[in-house]
C-alpha atoms as a PDB file:
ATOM      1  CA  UNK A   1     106.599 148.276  85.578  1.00  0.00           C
ATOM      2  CA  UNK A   2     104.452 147.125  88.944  1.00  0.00           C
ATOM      3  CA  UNK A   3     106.380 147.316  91.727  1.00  0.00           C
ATOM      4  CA  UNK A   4     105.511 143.387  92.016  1.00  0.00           C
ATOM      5  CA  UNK A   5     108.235 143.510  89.268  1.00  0.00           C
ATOM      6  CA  UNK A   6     111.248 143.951  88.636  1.00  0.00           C
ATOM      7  CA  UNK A   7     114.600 142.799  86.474  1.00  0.00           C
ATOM      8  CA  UNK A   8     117.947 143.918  88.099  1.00  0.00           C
ATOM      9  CA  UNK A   9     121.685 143.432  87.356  1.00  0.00           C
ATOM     10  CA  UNK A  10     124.182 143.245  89.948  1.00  0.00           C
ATOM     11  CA  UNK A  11     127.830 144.765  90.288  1.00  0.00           C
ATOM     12  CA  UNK A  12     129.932 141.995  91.628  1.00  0.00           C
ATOM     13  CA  UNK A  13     133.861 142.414  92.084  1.00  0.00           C
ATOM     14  CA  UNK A  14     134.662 140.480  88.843  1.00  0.00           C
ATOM     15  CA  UNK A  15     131.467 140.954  86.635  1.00  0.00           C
ATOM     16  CA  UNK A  16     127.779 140.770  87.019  1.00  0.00           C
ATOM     17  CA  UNK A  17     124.757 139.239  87.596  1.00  0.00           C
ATOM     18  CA  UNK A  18     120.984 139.497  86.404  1.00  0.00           C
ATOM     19  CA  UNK A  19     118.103 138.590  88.524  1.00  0.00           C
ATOM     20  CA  UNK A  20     114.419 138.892  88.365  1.00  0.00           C
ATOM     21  CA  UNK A  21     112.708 139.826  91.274  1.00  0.00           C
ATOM     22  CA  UNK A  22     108.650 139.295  92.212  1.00  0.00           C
ATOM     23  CA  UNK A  23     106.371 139.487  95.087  1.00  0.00           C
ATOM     24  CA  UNK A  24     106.983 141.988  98.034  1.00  0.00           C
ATOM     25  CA  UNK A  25     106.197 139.923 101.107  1.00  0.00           C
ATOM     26  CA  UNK A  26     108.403 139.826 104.134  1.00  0.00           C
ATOM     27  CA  UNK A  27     110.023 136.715 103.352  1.00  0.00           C
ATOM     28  CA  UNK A  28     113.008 136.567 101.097  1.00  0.00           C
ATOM     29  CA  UNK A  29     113.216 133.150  98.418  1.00  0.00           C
ATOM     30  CA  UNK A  30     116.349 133.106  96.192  1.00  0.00           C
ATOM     31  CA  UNK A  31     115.493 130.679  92.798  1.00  0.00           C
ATOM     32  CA  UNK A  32     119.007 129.021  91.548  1.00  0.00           C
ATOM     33  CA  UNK A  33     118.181 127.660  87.811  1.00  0.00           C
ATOM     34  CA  UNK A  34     119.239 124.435  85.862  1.00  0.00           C
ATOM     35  CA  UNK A  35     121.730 124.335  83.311  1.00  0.00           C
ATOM     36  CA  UNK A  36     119.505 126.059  81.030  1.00  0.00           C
ATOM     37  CA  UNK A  37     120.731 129.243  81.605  1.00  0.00           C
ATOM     38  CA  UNK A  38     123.555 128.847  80.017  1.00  0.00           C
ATOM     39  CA  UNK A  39     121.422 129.076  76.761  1.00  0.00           C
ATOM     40  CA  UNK A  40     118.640 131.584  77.880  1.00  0.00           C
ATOM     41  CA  UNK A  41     119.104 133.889  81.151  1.00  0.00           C
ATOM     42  CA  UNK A  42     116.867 135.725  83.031  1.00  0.00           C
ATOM     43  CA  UNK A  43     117.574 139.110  81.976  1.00  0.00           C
ATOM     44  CA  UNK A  44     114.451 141.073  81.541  1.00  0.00           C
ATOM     45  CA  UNK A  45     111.614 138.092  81.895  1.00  0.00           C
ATOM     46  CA  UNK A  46     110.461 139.156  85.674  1.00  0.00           C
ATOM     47  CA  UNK A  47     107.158 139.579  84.275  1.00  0.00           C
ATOM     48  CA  UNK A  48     107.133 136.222  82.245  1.00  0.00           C
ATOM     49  CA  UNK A  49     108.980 134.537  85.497  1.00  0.00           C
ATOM     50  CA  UNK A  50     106.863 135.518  88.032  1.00  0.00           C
ATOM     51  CA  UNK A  51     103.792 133.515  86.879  1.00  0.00           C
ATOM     52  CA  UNK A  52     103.784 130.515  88.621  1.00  0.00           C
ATOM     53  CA  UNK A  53     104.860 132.066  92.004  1.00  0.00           C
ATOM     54  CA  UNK A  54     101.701 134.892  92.381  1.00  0.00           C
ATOM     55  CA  UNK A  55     100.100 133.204  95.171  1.00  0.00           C
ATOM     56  CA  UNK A  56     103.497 133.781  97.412  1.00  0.00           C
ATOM     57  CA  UNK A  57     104.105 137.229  96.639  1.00  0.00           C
ATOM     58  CA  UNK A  58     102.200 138.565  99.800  1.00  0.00           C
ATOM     59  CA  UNK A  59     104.476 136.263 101.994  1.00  0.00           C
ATOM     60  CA  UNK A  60     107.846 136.309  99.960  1.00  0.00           C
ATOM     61  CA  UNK A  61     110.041 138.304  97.908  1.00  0.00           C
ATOM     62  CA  UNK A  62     111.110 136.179  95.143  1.00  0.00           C
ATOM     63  CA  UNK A  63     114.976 136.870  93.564  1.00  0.00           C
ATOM     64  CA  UNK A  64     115.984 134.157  90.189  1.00  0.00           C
ATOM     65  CA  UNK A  65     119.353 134.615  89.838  1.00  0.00           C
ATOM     66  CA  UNK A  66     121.544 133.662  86.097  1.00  0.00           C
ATOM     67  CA  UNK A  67     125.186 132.947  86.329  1.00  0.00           C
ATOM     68  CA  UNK A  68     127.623 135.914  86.334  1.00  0.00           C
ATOM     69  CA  UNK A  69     128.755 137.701  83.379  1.00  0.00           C
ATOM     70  CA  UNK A  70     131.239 137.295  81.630  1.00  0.00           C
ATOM     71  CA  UNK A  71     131.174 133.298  82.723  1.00  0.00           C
ATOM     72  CA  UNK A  72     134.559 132.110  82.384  1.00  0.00           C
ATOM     73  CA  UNK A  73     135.555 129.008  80.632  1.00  0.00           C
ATOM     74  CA  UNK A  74     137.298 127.237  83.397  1.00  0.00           C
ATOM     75  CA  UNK A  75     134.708 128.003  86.237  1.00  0.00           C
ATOM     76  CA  UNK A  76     133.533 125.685  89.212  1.00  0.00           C
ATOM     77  CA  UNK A  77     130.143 125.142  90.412  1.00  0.00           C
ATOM     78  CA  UNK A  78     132.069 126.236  94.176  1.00  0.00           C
ATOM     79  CA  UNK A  79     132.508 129.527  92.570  1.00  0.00           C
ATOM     80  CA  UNK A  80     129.183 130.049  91.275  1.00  0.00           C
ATOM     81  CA  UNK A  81     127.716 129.577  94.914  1.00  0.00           C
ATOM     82  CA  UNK A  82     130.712 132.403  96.008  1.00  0.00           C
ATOM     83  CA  UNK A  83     129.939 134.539  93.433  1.00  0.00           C
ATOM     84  CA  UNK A  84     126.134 134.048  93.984  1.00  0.00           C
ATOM     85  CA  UNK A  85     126.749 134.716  97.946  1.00  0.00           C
ATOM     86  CA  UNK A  86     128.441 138.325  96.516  1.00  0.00           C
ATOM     87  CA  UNK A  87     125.332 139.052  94.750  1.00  0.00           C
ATOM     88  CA  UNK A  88     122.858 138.558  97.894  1.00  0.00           C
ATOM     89  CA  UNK A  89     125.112 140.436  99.823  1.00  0.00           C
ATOM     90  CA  UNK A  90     125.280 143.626  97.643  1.00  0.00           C
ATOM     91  CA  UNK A  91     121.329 143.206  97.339  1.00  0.00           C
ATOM     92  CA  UNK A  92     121.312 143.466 101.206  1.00  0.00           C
ATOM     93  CA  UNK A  93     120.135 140.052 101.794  1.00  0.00           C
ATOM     94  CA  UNK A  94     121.319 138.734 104.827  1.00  0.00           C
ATOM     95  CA  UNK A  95     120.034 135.018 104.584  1.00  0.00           C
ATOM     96  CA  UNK A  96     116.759 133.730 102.480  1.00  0.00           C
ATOM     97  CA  UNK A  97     115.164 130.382 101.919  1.00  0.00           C
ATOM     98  CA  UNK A  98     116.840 128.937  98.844  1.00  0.00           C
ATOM     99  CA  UNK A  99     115.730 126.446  95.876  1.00  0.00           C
ATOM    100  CA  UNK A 100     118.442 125.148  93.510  1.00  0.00           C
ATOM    101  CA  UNK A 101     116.788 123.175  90.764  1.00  0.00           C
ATOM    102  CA  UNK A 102     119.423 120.954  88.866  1.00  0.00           C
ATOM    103  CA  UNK A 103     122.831 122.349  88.556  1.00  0.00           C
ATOM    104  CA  UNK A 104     121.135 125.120  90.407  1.00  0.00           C
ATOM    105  CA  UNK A 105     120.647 122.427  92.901  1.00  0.00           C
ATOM    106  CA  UNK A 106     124.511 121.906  93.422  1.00  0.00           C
ATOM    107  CA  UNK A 107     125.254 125.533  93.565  1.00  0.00           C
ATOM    108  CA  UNK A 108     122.756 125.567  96.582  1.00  0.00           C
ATOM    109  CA  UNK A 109     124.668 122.969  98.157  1.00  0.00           C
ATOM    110  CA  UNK A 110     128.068 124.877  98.259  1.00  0.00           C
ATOM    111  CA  UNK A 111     125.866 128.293  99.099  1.00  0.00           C
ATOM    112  CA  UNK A 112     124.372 126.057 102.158  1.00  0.00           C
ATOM    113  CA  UNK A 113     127.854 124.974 103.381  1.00  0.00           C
ATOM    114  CA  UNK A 114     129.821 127.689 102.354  1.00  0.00           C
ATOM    115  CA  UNK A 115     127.748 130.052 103.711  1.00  0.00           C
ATOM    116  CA  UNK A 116     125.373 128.984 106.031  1.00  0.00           C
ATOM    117  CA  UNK A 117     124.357 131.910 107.761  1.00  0.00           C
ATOM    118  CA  UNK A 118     123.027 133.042 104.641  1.00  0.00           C
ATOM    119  CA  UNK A 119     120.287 129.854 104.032  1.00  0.00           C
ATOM    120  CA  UNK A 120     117.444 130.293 106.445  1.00  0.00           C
ATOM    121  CA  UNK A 121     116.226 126.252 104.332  1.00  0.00           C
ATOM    122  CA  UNK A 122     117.128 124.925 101.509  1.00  0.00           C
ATOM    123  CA  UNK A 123     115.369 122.969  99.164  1.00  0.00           C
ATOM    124  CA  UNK A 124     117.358 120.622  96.408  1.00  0.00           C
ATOM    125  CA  UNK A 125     115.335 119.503  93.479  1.00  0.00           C
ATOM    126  CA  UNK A 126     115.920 117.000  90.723  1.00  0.00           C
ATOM    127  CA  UNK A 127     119.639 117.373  91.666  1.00  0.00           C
ATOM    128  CA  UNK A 128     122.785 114.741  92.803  1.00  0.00           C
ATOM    129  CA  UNK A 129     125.842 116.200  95.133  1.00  0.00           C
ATOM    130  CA  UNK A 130     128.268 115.182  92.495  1.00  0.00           C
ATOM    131  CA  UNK A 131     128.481 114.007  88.910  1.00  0.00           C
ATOM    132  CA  UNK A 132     127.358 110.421  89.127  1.00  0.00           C
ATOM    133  CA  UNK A 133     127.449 108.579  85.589  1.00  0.00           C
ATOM    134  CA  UNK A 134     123.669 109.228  84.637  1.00  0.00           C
ATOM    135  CA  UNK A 135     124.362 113.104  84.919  1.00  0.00           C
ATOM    136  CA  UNK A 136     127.390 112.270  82.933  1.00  0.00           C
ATOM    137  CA  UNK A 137     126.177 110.903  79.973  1.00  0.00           C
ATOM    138  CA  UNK A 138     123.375 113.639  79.651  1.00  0.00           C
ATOM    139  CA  UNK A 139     126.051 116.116  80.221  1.00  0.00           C
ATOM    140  CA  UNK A 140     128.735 114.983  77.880  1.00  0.00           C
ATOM    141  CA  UNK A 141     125.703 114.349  75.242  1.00  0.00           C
ATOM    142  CA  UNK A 142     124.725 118.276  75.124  1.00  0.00           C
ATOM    143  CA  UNK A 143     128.257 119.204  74.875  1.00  0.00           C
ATOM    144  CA  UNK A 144     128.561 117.451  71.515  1.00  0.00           C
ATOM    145  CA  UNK A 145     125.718 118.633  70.512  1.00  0.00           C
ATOM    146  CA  UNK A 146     127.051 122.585  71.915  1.00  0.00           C
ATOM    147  CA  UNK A 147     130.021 121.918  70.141  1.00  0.00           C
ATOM    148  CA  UNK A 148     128.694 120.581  66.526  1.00  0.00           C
ATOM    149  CA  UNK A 149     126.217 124.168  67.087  1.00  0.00           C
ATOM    150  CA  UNK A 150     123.116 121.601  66.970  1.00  0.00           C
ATOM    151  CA  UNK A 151     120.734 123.292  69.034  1.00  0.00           C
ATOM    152  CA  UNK A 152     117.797 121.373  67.990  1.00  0.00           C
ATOM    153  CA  UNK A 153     119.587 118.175  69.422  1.00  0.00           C
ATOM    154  CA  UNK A 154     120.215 120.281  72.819  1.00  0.00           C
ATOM    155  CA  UNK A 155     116.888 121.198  73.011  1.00  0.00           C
ATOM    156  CA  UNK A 156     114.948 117.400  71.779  1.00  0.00           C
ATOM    157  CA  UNK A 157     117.998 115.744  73.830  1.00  0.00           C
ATOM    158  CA  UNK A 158     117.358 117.844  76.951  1.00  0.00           C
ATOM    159  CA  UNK A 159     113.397 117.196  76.611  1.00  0.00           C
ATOM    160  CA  UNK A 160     113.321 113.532  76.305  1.00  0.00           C
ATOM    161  CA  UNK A 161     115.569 113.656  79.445  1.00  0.00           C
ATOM    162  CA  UNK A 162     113.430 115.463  81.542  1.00  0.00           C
ATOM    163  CA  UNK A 163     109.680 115.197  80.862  1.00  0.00           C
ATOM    164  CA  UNK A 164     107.559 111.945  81.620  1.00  0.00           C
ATOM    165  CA  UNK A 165     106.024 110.387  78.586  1.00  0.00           C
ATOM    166  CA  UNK A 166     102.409 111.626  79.257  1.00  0.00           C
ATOM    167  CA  UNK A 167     104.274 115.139  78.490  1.00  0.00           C
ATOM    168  CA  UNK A 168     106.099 114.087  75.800  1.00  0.00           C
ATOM    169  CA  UNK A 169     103.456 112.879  73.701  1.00  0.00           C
ATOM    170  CA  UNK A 170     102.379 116.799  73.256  1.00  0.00           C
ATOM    171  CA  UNK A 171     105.459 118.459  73.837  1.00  0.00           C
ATOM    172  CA  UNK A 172     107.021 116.425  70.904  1.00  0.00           C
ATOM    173  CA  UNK A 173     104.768 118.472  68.428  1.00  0.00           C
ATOM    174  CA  UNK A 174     107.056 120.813  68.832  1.00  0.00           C
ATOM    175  CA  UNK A 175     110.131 119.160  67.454  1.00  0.00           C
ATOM    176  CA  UNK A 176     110.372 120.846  64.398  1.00  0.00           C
ATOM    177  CA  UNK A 177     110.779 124.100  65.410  1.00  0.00           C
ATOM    178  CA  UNK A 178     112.868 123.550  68.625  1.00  0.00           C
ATOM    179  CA  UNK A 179     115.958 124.897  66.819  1.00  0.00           C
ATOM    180  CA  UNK A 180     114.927 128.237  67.113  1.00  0.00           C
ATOM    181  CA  UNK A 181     113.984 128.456  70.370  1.00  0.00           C
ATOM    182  CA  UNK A 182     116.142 130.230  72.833  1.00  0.00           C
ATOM    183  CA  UNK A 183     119.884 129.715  70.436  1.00  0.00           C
ATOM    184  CA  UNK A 184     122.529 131.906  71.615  1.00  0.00           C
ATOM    185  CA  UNK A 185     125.041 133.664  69.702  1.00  0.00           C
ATOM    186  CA  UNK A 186     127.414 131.057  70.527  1.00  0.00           C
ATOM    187  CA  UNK A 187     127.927 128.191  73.009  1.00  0.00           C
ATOM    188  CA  UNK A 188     130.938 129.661  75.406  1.00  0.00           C
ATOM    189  CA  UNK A 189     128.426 130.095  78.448  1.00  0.00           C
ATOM    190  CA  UNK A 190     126.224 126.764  77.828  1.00  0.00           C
ATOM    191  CA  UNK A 191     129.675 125.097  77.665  1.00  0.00           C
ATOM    192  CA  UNK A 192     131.523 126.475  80.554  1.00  0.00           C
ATOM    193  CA  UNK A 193     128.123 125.656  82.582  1.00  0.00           C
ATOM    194  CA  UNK A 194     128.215 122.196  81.390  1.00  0.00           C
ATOM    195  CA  UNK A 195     131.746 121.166  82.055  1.00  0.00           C
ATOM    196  CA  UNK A 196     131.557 122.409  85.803  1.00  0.00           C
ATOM    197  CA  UNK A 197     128.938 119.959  86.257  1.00  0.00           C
ATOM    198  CA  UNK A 198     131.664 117.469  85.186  1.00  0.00           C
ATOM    199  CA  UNK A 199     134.199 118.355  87.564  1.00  0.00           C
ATOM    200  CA  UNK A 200     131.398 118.583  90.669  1.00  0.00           C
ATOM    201  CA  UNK A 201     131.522 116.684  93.617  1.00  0.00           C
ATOM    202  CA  UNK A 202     130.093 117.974  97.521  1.00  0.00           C
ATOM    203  CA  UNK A 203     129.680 114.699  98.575  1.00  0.00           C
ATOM    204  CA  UNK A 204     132.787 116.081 101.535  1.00  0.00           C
ATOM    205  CA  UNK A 205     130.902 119.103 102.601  1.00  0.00           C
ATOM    206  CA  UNK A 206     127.510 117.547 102.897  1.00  0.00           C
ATOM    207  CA  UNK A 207     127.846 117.350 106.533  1.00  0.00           C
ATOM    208  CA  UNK A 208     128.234 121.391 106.568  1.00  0.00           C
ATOM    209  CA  UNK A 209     124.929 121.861 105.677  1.00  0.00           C
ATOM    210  CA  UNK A 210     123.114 122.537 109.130  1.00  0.00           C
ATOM    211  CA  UNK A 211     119.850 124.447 107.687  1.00  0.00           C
ATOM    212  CA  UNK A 212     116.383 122.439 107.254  1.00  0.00           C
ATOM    213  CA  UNK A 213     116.430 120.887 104.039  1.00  0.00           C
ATOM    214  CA  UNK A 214     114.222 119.403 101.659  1.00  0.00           C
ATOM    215  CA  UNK A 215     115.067 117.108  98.969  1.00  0.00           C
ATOM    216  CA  UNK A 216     112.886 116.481  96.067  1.00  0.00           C
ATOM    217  CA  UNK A 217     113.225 114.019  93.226  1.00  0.00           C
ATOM    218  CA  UNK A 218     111.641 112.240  90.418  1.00  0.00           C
ATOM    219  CA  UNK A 219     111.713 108.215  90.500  1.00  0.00           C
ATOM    220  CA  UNK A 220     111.827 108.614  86.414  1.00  0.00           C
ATOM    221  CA  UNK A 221     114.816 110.894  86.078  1.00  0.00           C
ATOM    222  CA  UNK A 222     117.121 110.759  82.994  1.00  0.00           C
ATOM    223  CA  UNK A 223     119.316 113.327  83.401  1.00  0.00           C
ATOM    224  CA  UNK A 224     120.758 112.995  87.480  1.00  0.00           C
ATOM    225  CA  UNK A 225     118.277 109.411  88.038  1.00  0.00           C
ATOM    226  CA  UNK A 226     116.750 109.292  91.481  1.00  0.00           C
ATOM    227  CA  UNK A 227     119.921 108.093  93.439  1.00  0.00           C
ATOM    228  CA  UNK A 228     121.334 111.656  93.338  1.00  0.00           C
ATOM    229  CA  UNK A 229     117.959 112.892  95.713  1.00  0.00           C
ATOM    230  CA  UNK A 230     118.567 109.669  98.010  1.00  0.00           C
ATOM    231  CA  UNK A 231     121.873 110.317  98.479  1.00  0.00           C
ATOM    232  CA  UNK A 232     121.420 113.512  99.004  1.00  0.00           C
ATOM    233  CA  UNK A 233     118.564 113.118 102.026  1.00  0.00           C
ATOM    234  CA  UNK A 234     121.115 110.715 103.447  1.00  0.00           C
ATOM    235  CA  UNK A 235     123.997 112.738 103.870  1.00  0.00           C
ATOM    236  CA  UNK A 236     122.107 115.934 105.294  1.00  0.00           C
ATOM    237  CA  UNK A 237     121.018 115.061 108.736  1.00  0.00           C
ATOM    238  CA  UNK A 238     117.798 115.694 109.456  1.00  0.00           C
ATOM    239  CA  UNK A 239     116.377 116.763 105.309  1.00  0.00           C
ATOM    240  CA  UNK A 240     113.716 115.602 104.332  1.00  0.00           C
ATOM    241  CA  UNK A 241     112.527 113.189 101.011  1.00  0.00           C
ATOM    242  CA  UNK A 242     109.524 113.470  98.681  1.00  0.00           C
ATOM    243  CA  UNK A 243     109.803 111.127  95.230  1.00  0.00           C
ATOM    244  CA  UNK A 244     107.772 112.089  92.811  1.00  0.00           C
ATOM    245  CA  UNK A 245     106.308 108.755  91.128  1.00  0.00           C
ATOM    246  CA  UNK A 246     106.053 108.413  87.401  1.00  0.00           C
ATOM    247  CA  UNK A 247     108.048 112.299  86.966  1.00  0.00           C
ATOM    248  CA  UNK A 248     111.538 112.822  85.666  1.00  0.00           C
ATOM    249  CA  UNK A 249     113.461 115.729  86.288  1.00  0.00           C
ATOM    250  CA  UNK A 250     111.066 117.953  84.809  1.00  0.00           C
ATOM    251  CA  UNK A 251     108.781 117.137  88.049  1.00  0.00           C
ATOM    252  CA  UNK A 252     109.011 121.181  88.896  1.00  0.00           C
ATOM    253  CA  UNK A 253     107.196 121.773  86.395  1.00  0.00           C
ATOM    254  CA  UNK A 254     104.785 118.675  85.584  1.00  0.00           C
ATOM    255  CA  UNK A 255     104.383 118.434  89.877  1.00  0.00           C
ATOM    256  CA  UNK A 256     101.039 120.449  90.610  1.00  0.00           C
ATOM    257  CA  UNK A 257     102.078 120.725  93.968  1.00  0.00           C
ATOM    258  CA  UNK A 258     105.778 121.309  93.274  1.00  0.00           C
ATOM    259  CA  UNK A 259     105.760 125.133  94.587  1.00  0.00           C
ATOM    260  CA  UNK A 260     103.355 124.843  97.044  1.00  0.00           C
ATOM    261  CA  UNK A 261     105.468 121.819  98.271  1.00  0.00           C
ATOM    262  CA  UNK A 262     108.596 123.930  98.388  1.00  0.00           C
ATOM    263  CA  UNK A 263     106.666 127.343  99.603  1.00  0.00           C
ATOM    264  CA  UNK A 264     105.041 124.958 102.193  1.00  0.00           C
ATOM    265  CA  UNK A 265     108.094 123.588 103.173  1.00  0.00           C
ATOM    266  CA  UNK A 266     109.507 127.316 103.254  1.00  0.00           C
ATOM    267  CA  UNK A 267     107.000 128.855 105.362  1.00  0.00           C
ATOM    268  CA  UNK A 268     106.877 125.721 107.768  1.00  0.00           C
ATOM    269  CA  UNK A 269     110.595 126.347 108.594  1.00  0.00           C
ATOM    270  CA  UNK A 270     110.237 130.040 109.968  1.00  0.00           C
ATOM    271  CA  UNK A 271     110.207 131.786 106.612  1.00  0.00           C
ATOM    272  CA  UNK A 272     107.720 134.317 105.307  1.00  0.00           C
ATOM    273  CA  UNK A 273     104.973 136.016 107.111  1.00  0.00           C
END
C-alpha cells in the first residue's frame, strides 16, 4: 500500500483501537466519526477514506479513529475521549487539530477539556454539548429499530434525518436495498454507542475548552437541530459560527466547502505547513 496509506490498530490498556491514516504533511488532523461507527468502523478503508481529504495530504497527516474494541455496554462518551487521548498518545501524537462530527463531535469536546494540551483547534460539526430532546428522539428511534434487528429502518431513519431534501430525492432510490448495507453481526456496539449519547451532557466543562474553535451547523438539522451549534459557539469563548442554510446534519458531506472550511480554519490557527 502507498505510503499515503495506511490502516492501523492500536494497543490501548483495556482493548484497541483502529484508525486510518492519509496524507504525510507536517501537520497532524485527528477525524472523530458520528454514531455510525457503531454499525461500520474504519478498519481497513484508508484507501476508500482518504478521498475527500487528497488536497491536504501535503500539509497534514490525517488519523480517523473508530471506538475501542471490545466497546462495553455501559460506556460514557467521557471515556471515549480518555480512551481516544490513550490512542494519540501511544501513536506519539502530542497534540493535533481535531474534528468531531456528531457524537464524534461530543467526544471532541471532553478530548478539548480533558486534555487540552493535546488540541492544537478544534472544530465541532453538526453536534450539541448534551442530549437536548431533538437528539433524543432520533436516538431513542434507532435504538428500537437496533433492538427489533431492523436495519433498513436504521439506515432510511438515519437518512431522512440527516440529508436536505434536494439529496433525498436521489438518495431515496436506494431504499430498497438499504438493509444490506453495512449490517453488523449484531447490535451490542451500535447500542452501547447510542445510549452514551443519552446519558451526555458537557454543558459544565465548556468553559475548559481554551483552544480556537470552530463550530459548524446546519439550520435544517433533524437529528441534534441547530440550537446544539449555537449553544455550543456561546459557551466556548472566543469559537467561532458558520450555519449552513438549507443543510441538515449531513452538511459535511452535502457542504462543498465543508473541508476546505475546516482545513482552512485548521491551517489559519497555526496548524500544518
Amino acid at each position: 500500500m502507498s505510503r499515503m496509506y495506511r490502516n492501523g490498530v492500536v494497543s490501548l490498556k483495556n482493548g484497541k483501537m483502529c484508525y486510518a491514516r492519509f496524507g504525510n504533511g507536517p501537520g497532524a488532523a485527528v477525524i472523530l466519526p458520528g454514531l455510525s461507527d457503531g454499525l461500520v468502523t474504519v478498519r481497513g478503508k484508508a484507501a476508500l477514506l482518504a478521498r475527500p481529504y487528497r488536497a491536504y495530504f501535503r500539509d497534514f497527516t490525517i488519523y480517523m479513529f473508530s471506538r475501542k474494541e471490545p466497546l462495553p455496554a455501559e460506556y460514557s462518551i467521557r471515556e471515549m475521549a480518555a480512551d481516544q487521548a490513550e490512542a494519540l498518545r501511544v501513536l506519539g501524537i502530542e497534540s493535533a487539530c481535531v474534528l468531531g462530527v456528531s457524537e464524534g463531535g461530543m467526544i471532541a469536546q471532553y478530548l478539548a477539556g480533558d486534555h487540552p494540551e493535546m488540541v492544537e483547534s478544534l472544530v465541532l460539526a453538526v453536534t450539541a454539548p448534551y442530549a437536548n430532546e431533538q437528539v433524543r428522539r432520533f436516538v431513542k428511534a434507532r435504538i428500537e429499530d437496533a433492538q427489533r434487528g431492523d436495519h433498513k429502518a436504521i439506515m432510511i431513519g438515519s437518512a431522512e434525518a440527516a440529508y436536505s431534501e434536494k439529496k433525498l430525492k436521489s438518495y431515496r432510490k436506494l431504499y430498497p436495498i438499504l438493509g444490506l448495507v453495512g449490517k453488523p453481526k449484531d447490535y451490542r456496539r451500535f447500542l452501547s454507542n447510542a445510549n452514551a449519547i443519552l446519558r451526555f451532557d458537557a454543558r459544565d466543562m465548556l468553559d475548559h475548552i481554551g483552544c480556537p474553535a470552530l463550530i459548524i451547523g446546519g439550520e435544517e438539522d433533524k437529528t441534534v437541530g441547530p440550537e446544539g451549534s449555537r449553544v455550543l459557539h456561546a459557551a466556548i469563548a472566543g469559537s467561532r459560527l458558520h450555519m449552513y442554510p438549507g443543510l441538515g446534519h449531513a452538511a459535511f458531506e452535502e457542504a462543498a466547502d465543508f473541508n476546505s472550511r475546516v482545513f482552512g480554519f485548521f491551517g489559519d490557527t497555526g496548524a500544518g505547513s
